[in-house]
Protein backbone atom coordinates (compact mmCIF):
# COMPACT_ATOMS: atom_id res chain seq x y z
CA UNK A 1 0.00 0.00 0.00
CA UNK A 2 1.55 3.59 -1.63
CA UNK A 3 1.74 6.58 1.58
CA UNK A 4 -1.44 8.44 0.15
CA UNK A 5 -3.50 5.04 0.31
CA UNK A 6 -2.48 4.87 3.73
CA UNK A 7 -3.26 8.29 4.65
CA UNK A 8 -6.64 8.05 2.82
CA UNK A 9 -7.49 4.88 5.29
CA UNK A 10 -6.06 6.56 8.70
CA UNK A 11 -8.58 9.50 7.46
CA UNK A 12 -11.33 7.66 7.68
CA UNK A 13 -10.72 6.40 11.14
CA UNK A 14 -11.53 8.35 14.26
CA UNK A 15 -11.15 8.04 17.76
CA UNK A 16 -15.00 7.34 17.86
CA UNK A 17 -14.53 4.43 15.40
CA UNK A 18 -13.40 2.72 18.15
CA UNK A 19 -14.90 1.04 21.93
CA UNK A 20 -11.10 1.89 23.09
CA UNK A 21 -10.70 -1.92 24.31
CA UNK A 22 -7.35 -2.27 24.11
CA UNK A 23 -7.04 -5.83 22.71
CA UNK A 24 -9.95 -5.47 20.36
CA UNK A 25 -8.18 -2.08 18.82
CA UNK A 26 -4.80 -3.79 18.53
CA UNK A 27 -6.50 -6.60 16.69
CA UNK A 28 -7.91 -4.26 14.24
CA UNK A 29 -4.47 -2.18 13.89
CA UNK A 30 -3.04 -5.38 12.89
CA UNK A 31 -5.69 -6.02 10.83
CA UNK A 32 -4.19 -4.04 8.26
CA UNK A 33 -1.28 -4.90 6.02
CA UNK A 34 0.28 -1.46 6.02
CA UNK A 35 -0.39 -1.01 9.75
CA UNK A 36 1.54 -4.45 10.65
CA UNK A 37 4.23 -3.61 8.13
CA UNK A 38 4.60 -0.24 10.02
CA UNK A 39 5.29 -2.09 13.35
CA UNK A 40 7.60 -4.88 11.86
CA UNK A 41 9.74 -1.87 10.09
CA UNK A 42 9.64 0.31 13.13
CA UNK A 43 10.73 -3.08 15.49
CA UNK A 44 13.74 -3.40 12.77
CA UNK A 45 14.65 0.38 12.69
CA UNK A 46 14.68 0.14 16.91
CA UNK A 47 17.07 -2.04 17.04
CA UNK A 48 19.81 -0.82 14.41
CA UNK A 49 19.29 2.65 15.59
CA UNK A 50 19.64 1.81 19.54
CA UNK A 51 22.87 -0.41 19.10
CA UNK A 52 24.56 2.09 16.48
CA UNK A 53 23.24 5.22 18.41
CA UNK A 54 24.86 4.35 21.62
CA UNK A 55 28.27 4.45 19.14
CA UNK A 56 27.08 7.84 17.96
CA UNK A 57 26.72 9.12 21.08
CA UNK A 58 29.85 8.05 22.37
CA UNK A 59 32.06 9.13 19.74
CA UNK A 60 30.55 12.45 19.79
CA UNK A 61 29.36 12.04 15.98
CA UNK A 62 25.71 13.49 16.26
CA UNK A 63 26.62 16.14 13.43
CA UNK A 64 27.64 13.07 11.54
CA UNK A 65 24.56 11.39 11.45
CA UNK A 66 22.42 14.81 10.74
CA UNK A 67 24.81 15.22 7.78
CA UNK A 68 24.40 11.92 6.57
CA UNK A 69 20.22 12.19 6.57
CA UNK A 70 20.53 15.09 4.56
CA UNK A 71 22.54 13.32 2.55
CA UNK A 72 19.91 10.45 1.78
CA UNK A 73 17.20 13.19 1.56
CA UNK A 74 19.58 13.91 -1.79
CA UNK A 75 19.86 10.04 -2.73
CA UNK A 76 16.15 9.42 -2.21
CA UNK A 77 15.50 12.35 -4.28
CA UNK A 78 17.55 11.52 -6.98
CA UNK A 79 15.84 7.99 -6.93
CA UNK A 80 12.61 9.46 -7.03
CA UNK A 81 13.34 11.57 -10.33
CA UNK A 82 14.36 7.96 -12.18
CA UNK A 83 11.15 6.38 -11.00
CA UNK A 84 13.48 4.39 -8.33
CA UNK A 85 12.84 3.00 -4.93
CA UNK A 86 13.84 6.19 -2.67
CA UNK A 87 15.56 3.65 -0.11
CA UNK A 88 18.09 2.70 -2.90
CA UNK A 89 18.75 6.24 -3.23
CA UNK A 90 19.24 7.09 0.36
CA UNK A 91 21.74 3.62 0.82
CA UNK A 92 23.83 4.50 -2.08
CA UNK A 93 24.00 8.16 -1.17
CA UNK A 94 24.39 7.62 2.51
CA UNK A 95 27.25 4.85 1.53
CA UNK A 96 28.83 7.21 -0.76
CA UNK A 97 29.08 9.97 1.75
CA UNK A 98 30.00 8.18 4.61
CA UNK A 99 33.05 7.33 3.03
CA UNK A 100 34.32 10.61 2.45
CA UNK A 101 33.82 11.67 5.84
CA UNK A 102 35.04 8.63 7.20
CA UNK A 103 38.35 8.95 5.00
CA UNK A 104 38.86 12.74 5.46
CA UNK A 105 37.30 12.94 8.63
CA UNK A 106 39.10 11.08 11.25
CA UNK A 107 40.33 13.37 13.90
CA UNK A 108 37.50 15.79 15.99
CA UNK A 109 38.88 18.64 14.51
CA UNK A 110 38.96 17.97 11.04
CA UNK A 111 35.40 16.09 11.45
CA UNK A 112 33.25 18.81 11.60
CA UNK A 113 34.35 20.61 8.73
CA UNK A 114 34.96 17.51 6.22
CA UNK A 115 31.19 16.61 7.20
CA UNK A 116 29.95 20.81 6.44
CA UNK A 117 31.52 20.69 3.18
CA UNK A 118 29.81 16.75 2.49
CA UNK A 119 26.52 18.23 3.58
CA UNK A 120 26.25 21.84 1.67
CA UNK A 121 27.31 19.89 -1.52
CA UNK A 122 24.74 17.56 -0.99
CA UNK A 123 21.73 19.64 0.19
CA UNK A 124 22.85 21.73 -3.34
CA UNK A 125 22.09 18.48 -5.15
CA UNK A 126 18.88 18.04 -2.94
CA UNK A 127 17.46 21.09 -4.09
CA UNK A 128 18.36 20.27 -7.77
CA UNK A 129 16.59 16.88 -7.77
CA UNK A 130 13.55 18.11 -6.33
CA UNK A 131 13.15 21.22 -9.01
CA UNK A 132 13.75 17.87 -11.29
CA UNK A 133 11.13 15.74 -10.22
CA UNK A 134 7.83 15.98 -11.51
CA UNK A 135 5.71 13.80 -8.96
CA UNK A 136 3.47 14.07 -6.21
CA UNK A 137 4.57 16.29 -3.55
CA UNK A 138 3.98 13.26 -0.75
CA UNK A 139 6.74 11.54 -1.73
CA UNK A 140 8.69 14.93 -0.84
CA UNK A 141 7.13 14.97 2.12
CA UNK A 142 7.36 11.34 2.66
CA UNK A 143 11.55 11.87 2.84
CA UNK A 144 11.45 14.54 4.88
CA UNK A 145 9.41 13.74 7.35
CA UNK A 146 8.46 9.88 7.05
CA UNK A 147 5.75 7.67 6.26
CA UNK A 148 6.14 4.65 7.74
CA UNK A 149 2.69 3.70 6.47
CA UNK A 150 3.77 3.49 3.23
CA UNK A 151 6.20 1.17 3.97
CA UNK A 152 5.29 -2.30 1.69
CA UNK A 153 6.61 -6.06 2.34
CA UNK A 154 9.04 -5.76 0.24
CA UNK A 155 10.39 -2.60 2.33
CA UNK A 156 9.87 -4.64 5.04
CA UNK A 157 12.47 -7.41 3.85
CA UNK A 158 15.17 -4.80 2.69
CA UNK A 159 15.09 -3.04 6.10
CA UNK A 160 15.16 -6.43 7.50
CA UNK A 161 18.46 -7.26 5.68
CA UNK A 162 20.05 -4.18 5.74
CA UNK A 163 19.49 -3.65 9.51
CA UNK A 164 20.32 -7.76 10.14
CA UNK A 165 23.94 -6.67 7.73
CA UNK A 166 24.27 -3.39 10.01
CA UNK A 167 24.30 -5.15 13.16
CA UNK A 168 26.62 -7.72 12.08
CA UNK A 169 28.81 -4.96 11.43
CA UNK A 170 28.95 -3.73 14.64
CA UNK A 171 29.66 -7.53 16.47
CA UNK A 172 32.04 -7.77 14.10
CA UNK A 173 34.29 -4.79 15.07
CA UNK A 174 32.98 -4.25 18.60
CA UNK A 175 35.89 -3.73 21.54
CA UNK A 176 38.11 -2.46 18.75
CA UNK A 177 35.36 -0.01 17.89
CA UNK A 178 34.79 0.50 21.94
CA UNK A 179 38.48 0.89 22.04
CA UNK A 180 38.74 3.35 19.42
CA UNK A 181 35.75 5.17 20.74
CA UNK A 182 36.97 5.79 23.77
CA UNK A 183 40.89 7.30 23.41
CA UNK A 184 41.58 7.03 19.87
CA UNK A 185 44.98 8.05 21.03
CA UNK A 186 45.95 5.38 22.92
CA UNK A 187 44.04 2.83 20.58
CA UNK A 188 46.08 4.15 17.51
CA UNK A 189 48.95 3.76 19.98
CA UNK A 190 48.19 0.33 20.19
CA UNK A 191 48.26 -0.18 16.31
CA UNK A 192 44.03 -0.24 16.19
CA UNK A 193 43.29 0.25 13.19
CA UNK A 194 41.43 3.86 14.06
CA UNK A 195 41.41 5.53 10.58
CA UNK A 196 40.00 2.05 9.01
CA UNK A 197 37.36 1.91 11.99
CA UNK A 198 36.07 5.10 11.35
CA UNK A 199 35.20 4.75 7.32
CA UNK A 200 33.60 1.34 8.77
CA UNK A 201 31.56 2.96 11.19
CA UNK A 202 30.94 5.91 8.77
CA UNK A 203 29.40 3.18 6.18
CA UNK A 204 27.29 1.41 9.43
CA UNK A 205 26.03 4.76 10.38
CA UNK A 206 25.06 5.56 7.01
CA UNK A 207 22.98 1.80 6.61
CA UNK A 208 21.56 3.07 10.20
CA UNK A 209 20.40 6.40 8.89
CA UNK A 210 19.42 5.09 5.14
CA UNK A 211 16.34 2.30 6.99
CA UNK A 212 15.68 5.23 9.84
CA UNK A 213 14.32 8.05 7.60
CA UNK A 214 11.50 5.90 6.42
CA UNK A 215 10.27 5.75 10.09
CA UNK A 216 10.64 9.01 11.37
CA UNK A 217 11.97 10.91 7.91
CA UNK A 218 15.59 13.33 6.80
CA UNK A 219 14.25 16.20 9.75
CA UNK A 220 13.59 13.87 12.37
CA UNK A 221 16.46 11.59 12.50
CA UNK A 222 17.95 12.41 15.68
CA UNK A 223 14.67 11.27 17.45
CA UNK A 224 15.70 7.76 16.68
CA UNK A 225 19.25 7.63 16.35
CA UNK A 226 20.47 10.12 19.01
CA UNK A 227 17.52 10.82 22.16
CA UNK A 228 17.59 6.80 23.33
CA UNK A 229 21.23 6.57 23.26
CA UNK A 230 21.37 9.87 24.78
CA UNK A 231 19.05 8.40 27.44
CA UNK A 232 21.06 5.09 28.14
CA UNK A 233 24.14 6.99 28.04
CA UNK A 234 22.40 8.92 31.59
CA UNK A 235 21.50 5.62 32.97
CA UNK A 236 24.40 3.45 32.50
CA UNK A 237 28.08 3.49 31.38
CA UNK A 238 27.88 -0.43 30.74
CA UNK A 239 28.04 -0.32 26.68
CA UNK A 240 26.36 -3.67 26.36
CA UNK A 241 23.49 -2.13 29.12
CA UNK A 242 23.38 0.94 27.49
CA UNK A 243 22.48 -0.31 24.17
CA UNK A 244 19.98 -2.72 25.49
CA UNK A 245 18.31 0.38 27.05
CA UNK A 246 18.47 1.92 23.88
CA UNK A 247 17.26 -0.53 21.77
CA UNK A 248 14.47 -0.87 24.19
CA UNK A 249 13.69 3.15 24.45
CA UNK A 250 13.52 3.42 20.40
CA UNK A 251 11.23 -0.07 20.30
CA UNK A 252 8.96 1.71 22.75
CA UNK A 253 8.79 5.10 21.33
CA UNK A 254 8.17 3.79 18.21
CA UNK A 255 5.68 0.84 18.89
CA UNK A 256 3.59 3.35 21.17
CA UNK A 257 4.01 6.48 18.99
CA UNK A 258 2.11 4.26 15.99
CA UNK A 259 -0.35 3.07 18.34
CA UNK A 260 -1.41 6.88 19.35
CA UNK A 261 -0.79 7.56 15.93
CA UNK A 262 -3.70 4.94 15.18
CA UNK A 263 -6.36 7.32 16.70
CA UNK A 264 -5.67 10.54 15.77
CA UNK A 265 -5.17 11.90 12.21
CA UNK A 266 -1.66 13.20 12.79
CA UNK A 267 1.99 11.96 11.84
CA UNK A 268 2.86 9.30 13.50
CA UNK A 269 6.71 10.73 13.28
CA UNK A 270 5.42 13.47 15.44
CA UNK A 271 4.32 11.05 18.38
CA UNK A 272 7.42 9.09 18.16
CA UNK A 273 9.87 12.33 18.59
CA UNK A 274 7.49 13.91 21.44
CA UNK A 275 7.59 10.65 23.11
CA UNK A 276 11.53 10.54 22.52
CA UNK A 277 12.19 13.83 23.83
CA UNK A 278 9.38 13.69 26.76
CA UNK A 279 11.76 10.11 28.20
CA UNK A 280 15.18 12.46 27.64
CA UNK A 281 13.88 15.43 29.78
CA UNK A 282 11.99 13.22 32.51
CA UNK A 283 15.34 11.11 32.54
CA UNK A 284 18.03 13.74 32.69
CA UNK A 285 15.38 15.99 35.02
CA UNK A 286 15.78 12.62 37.58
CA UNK A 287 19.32 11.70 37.39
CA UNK A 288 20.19 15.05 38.04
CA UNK A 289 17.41 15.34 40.99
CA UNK A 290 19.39 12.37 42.07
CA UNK A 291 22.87 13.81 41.80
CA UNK A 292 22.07 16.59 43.74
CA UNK A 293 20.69 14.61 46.81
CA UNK A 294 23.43 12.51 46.90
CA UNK A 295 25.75 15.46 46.95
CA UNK A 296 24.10 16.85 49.57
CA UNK A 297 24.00 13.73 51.71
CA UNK A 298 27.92 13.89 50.89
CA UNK A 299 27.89 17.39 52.41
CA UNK A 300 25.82 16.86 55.25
């Protein structure tokens, strides 16, 4: 089912469509196809993003992974003006600049500017593909801000193997990735390969980013990718915790964002960031509440 069929449905249904029994609504959710594909996407797009946000957050790479959605918002455009799948778009463009920030962005300092340079050049070609294409304007919109009800089987299996291939990635170069992550000094010290380990992660970040911008779109990445690492990063400083808590933050966001989404004709993207950002403040609000008794019990 296309974005605009979905929307059409969801427009049709009203909170007073429904007796509000929980079981009986989730059965009718489910009910339909592009509904349950919604859910198994968003369950895929959870995981990758919790286990390779945690390594965004802790190598300080936010900007990165901003840079890089803008990036596929160019790729999926470009796909759309051939008549192309946008998510081939967004992985080949999201690949393709990944690897020049990896390669000529290694060091902090260097980072930030390698990845403005990426990201102006690519927003430029952004601009030109959408003056190009001649479509509907919801598949635009669809980039920039997701439509995860548009999201078909077949979607479902690409996310499904791309996410499964991202993850495998990141087992397969974890502690020297941790190592790196943590003093890239001392790792490169230690003859890690750090320059090689950050193209690698550049390329898993970009997979991350390419299967996260159908949930939650190009604008709204970070609500994803960034706010439930940011979250386990305040709980715990276990990395194998942390990501579990992350993984678990982005399934629930997401999972209860569509659900809410269900009953009200707005985004669903919108209820998945306010319920992203809501856990960060409520989280940071109590460890900090909890910091400052403890230092006080210190004192006293």
């Amino acid at each position: 089912m296309s974005a605009t069929t979905a929307h059409l449905v969801l427009a049709q249904l009203t909170p007073t469509s429904f007796s509000w029994n929980l079981i009986s609504d989730v059965r009718q959710m489910l009910s339909y196809q592009f509904e349950s594909h919604a859910f198994e996407a968003g369950a895929i797009v959870s995981v990758v993003a919790g286990i390779v946000g945690y390594f965004v957050v802790l190598r300080r790479t936010a900007f990165a992974a901003h840079a890089l959605s803008h990036v596929g918002f160019a790729g999926a455009a470009g796909a759309a003006v051939l008549s192309v799948n946008p998510i081939w778009g967004l992985l080949v463009f999201c690949l393709g600049g990944a690897a020049v920030m990896g390669a000529l962005g290694q060091r902090l300092r260097e980072r930030d500017t390698v990845i403005g340079i990426v990201l102006s050049f690519m927003l430029g070609l952004g601009v030109l593909f959408i003056a190009l294409y001649n479509g509907y304007s919801t598949e635009a919109y669809s980039i920039l801000f997701g439509q995860i009800e548009g999201v078909s089987s077949g979607d479902v299996l690409l996310t499904l193997g791309v996410g499964t291939f991202t993850v495998v990635l990141i087992a397969a170069m974890y502690r020297p990735l941790l190592f790196a992550s943590v003093d890239a000094d001392v790792a490169e010290a230690r003859r890690v390969p750090v320059r090689i380990l950050a193209v690698a992660f550049m390329a898993t970040l970009a997979l991350a980013v390419a299967i996260a911008v159908q949930v939650v779109g190009v604008l709204l990445i970070f609500s994803l990718l960034i706010t439930p690492a940011a979250i386990a990063d305040l709980v715990t400083r276990r990395p194998a915790r942390a990501m579990a808590v992350a993984v678990l933050i982005a399934l629930g966001c997401t999972w209860i964002g569509l659900a809410i989404g269900w009953y009200f004709p707005y985004p669903d993207s919108f209820f998945i960031t306010s319920l992203a950002f809501a856990a960060y403040v409520v989280t940071r609000l109590s460890v900090h509440g909890a910091h400052r008794r403890s230092s006080r019990r210190a004192i006293a």
